[in-house]
PDB file of N, CA and C in Angstrom:
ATOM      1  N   UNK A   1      99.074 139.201 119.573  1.00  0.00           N
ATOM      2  CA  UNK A   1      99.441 139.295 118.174  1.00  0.00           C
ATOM      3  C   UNK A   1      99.249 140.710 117.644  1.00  0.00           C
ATOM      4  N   UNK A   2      99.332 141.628 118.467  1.00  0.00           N
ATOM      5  CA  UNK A   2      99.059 142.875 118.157  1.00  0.00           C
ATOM      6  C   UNK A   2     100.278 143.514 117.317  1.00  0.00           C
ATOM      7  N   UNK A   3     101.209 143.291 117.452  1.00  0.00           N
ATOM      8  CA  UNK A   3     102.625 143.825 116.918  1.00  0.00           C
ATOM      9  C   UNK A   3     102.981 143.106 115.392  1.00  0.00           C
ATOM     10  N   UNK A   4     102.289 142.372 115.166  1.00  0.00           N
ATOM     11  CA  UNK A   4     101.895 142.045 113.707  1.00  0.00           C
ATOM     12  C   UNK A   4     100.743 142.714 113.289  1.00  0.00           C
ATOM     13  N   UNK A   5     101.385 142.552 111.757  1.00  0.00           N
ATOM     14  CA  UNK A   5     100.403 143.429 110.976  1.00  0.00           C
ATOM     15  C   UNK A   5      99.416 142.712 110.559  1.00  0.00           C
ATOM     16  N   UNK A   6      98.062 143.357 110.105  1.00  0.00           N
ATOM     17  CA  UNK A   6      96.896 142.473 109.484  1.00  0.00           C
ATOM     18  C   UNK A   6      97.481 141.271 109.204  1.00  0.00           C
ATOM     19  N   UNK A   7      97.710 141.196 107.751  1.00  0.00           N
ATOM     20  CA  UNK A   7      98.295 140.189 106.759  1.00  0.00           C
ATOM     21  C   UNK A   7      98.972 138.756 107.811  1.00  0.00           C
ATOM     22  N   UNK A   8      99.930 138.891 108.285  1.00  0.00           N
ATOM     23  CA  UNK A   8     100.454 138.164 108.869  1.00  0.00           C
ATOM     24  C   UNK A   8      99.106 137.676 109.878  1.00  0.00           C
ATOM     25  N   UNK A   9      98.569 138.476 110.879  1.00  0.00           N
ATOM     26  CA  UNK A   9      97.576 138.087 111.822  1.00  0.00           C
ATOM     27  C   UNK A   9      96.383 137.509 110.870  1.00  0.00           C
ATOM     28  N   UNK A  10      96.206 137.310 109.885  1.00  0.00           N
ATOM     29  CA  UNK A  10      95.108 136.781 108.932  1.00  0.00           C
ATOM     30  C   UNK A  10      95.725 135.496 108.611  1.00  0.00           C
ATOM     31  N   UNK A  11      97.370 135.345 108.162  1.00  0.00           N
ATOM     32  CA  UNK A  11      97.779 134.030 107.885  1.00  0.00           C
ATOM     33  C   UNK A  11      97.840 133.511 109.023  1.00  0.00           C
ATOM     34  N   UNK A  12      97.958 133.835 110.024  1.00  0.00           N
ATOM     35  CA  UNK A  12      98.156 132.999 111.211  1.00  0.00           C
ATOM     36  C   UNK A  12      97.264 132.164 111.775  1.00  0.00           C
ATOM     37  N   UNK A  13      95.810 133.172 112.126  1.00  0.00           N
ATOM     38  CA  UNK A  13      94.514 132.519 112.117  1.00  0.00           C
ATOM     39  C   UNK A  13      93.884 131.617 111.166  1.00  0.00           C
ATOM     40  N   UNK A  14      94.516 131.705 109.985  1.00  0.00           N
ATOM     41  CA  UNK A  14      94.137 130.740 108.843  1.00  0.00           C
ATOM     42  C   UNK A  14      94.256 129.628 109.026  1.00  0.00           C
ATOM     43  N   UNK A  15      95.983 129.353 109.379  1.00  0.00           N
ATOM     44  CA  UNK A  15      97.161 128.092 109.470  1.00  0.00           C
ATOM     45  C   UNK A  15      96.368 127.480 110.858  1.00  0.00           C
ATOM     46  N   UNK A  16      95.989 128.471 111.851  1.00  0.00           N
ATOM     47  CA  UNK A  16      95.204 127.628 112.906  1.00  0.00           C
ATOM     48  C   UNK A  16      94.265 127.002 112.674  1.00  0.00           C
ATOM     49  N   UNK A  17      93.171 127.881 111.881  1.00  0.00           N
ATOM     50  CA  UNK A  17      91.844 127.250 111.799  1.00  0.00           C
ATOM     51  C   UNK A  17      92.094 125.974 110.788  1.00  0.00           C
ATOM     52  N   UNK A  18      92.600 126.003 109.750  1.00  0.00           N
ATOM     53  CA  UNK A  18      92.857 124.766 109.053  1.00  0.00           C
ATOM     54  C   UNK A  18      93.233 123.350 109.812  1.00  0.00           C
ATOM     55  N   UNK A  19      94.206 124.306 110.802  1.00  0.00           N
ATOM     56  CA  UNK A  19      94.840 122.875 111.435  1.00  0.00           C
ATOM     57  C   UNK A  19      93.781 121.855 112.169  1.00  0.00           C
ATOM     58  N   UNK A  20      92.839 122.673 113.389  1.00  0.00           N
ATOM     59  CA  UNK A  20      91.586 122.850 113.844  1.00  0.00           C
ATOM     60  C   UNK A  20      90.831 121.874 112.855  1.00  0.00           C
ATOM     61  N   UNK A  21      90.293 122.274 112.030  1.00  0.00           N
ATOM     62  CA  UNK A  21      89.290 121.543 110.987  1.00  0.00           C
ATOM     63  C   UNK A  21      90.166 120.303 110.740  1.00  0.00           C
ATOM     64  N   UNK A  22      91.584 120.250 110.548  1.00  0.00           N
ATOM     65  CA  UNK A  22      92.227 118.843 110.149  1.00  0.00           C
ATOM     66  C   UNK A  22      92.200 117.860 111.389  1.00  0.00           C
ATOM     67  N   UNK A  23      92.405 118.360 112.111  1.00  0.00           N
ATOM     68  CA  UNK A  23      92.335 117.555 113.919  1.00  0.00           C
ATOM     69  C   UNK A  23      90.613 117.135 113.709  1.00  0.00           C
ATOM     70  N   UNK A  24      89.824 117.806 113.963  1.00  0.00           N
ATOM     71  CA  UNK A  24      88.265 117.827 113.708  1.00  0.00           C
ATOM     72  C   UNK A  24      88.184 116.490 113.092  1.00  0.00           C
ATOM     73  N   UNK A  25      88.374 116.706 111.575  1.00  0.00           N
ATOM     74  CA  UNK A  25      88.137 115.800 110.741  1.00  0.00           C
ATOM     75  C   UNK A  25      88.730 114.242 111.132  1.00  0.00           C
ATOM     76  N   UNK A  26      89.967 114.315 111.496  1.00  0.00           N
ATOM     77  CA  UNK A  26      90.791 113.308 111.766  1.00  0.00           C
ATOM     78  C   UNK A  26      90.538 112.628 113.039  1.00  0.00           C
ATOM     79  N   UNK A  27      89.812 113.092 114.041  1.00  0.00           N
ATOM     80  CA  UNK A  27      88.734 112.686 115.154  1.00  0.00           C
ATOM     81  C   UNK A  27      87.863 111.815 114.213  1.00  0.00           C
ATOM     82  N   UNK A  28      87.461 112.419 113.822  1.00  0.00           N
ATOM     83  CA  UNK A  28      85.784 111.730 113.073  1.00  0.00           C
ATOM     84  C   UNK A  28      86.330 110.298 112.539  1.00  0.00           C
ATOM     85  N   UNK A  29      87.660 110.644 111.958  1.00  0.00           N
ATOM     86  CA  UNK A  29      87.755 109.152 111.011  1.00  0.00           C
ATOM     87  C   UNK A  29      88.233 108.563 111.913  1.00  0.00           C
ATOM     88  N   UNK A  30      89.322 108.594 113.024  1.00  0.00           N
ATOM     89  CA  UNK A  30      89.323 107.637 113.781  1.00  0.00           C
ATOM     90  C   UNK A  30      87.994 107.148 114.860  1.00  0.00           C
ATOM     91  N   UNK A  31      87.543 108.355 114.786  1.00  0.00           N
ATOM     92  CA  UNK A  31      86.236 107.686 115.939  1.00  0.00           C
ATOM     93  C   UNK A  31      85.171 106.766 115.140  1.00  0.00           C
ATOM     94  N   UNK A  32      85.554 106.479 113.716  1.00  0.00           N
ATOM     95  CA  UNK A  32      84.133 105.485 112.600  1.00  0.00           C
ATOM     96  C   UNK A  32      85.428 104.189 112.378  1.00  0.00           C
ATOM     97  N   UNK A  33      86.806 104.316 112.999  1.00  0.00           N
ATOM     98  CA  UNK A  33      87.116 102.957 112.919  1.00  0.00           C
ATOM     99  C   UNK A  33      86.351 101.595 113.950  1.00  0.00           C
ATOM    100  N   UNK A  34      86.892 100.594 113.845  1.00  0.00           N
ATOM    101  CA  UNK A  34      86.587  99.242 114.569  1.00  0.00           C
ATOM    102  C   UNK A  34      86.768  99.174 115.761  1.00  0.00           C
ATOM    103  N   UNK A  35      86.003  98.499 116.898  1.00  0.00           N
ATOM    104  CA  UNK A  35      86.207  99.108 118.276  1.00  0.00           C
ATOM    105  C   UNK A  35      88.122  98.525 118.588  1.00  0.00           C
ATOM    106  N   UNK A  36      88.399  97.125 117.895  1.00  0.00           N
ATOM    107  CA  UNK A  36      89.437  96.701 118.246  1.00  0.00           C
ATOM    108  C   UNK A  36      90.658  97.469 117.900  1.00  0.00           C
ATOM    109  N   UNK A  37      90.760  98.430 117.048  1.00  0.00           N
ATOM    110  CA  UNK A  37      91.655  99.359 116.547  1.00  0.00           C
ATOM    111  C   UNK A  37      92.153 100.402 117.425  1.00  0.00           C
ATOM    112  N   UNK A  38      91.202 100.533 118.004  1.00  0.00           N
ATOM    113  CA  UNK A  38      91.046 101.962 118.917  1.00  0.00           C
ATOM    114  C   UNK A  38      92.854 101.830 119.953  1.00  0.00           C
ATOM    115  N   UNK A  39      92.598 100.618 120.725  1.00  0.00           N
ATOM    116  CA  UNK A  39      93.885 100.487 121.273  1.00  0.00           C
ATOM    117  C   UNK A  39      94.891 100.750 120.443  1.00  0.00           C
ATOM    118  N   UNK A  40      95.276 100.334 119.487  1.00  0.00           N
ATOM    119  CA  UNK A  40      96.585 100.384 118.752  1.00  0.00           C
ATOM    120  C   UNK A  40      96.556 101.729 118.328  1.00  0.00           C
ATOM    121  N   UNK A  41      95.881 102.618 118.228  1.00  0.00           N
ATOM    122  CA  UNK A  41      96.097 103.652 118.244  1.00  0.00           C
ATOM    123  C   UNK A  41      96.151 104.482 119.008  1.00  0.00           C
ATOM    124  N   UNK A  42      95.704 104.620 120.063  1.00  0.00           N
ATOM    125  CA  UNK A  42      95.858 105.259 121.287  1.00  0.00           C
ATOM    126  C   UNK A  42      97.414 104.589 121.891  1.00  0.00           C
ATOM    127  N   UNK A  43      97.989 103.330 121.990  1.00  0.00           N
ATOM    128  CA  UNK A  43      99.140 102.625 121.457  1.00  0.00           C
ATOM    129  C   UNK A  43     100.351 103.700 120.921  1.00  0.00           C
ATOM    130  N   UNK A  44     100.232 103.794 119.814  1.00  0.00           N
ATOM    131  CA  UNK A  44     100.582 104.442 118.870  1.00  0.00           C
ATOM    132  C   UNK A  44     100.570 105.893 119.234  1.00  0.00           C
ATOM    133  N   UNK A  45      99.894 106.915 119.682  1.00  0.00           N
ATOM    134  CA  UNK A  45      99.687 108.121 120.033  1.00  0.00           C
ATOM    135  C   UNK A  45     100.545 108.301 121.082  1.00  0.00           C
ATOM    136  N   UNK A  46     100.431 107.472 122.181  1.00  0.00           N
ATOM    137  CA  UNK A  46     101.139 107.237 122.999  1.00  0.00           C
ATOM    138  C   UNK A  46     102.714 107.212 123.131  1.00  0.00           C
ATOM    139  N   UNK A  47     103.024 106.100 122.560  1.00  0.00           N
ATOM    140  CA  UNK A  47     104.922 106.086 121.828  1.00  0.00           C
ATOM    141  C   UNK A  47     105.279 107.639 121.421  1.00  0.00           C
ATOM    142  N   UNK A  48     104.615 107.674 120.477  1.00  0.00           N
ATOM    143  CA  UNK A  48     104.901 109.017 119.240  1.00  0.00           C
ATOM    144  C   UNK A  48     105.025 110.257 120.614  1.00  0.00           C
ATOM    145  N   UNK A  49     104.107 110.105 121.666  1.00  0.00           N
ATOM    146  CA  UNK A  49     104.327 111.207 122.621  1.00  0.00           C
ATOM    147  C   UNK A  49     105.942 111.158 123.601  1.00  0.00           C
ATOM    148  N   UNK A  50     105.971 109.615 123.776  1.00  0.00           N
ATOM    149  CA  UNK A  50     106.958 109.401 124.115  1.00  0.00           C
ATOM    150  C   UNK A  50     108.526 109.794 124.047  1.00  0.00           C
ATOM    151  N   UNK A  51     108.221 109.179 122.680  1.00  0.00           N
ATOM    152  CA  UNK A  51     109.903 109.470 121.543  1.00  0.00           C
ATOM    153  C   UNK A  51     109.994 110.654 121.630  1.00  0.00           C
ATOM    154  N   UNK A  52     108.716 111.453 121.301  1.00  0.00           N
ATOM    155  CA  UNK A  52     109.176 113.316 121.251  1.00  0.00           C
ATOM    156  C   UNK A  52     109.522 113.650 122.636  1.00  0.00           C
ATOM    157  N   UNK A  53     109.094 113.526 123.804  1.00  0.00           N
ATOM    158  CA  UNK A  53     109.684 113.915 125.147  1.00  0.00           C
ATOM    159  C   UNK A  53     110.762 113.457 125.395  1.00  0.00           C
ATOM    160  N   UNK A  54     110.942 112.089 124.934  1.00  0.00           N
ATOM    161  CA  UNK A  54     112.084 111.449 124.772  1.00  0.00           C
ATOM    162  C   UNK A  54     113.509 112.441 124.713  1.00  0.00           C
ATOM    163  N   UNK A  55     113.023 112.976 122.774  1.00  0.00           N
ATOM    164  CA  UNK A  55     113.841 113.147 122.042  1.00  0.00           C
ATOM    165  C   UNK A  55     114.140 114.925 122.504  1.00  0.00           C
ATOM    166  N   UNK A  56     113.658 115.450 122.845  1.00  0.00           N
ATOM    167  CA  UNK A  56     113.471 116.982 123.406  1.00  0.00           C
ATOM    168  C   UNK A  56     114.561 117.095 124.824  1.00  0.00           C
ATOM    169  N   UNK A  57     114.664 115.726 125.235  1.00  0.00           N
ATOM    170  CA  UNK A  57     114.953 115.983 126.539  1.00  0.00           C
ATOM    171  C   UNK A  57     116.548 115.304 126.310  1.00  0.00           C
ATOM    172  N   UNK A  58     117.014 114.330 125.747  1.00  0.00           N
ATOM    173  CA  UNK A  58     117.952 113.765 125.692  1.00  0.00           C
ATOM    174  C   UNK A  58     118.990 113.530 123.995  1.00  0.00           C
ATOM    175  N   UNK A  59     118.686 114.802 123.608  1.00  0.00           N
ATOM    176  CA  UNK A  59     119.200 114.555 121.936  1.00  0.00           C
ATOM    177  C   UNK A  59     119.399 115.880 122.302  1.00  0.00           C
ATOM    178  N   UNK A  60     120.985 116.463 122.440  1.00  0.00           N
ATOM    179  CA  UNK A  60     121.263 117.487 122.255  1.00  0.00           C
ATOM    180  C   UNK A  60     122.557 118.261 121.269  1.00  0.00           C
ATOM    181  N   UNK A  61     122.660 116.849 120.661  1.00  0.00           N
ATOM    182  CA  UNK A  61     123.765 116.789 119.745  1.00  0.00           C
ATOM    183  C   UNK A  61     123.017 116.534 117.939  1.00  0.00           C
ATOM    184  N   UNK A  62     123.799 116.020 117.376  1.00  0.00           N
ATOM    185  CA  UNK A  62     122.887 116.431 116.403  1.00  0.00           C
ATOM    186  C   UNK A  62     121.219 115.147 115.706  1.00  0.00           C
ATOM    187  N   UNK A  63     120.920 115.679 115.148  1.00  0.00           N
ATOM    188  CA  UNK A  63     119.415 115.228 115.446  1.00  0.00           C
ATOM    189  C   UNK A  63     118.919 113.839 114.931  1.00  0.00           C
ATOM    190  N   UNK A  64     119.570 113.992 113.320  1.00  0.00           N
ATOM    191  CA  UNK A  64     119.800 112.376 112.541  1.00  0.00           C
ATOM    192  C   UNK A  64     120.275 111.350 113.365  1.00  0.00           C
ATOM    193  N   UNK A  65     121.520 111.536 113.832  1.00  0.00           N
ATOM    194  CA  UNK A  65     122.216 110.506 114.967  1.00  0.00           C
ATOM    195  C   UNK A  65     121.003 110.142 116.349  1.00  0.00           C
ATOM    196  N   UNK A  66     120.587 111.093 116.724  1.00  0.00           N
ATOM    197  CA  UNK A  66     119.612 110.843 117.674  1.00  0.00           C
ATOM    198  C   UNK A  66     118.287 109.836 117.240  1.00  0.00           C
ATOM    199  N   UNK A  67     117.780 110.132 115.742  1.00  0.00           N
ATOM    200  CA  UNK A  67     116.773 109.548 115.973  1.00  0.00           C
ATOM    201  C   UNK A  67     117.441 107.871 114.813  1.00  0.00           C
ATOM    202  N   UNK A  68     118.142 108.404 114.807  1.00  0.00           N
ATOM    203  CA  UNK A  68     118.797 106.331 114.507  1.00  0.00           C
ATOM    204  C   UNK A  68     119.011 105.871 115.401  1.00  0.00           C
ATOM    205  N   UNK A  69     119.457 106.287 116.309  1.00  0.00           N
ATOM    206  CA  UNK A  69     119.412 105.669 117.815  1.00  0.00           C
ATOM    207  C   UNK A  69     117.920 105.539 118.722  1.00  0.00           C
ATOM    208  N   UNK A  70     117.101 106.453 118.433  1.00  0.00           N
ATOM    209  CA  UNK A  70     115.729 105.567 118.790  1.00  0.00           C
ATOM    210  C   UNK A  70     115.460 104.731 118.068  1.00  0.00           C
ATOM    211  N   UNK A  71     115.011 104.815 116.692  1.00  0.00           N
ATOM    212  CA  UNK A  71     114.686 103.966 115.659  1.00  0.00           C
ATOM    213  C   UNK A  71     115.457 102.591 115.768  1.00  0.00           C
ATOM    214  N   UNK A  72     116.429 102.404 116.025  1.00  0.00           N
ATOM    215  CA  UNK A  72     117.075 101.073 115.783  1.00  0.00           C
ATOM    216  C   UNK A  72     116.449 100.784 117.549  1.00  0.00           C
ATOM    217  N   UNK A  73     116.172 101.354 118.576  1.00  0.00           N
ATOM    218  CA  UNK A  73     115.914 100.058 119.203  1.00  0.00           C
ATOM    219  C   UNK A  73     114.577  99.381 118.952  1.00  0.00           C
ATOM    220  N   UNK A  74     113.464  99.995 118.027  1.00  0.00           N
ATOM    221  CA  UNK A  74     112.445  99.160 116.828  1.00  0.00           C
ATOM    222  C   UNK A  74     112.687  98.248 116.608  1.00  0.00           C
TER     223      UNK A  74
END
């Protein structure tokens, strides 16, 4: 990040560290849910990883159309 200037290299590290502390935080609250929850979210994490590899790999036309066509097989 040398070829940026301060300013920019200060917002950048910011937008990270925030993100960082939001992941952080968002650990914590899922790790104080119910043990039975845990699956459906890891469930859930899972898909969402899916659809995006999914969608990265086989949507090369335009993007709305692509994801009505995942969504409808829901």
């Amino acid at each position: 990040m040398y070829d940026y200037n301060r300013k920019a290299r200060m917002y950048s590290w910011s937008i990270t560290a925030i993100g960082y502390l939001l992941l952080l935080h968002a650990t914590f609250v899922v790790a104080a849910f119910e043990k039975p929850v845990l699956p459906q979210i890891l469930i859930g994490a899972g898909l969402t990883s899916f659809v995006s590899v999914f969608f990265r790999y086989t949507c090369r036309a335009q993007k709305s159309r692509c994801w009505a066509a995942i969504f409808s097989a829901f």
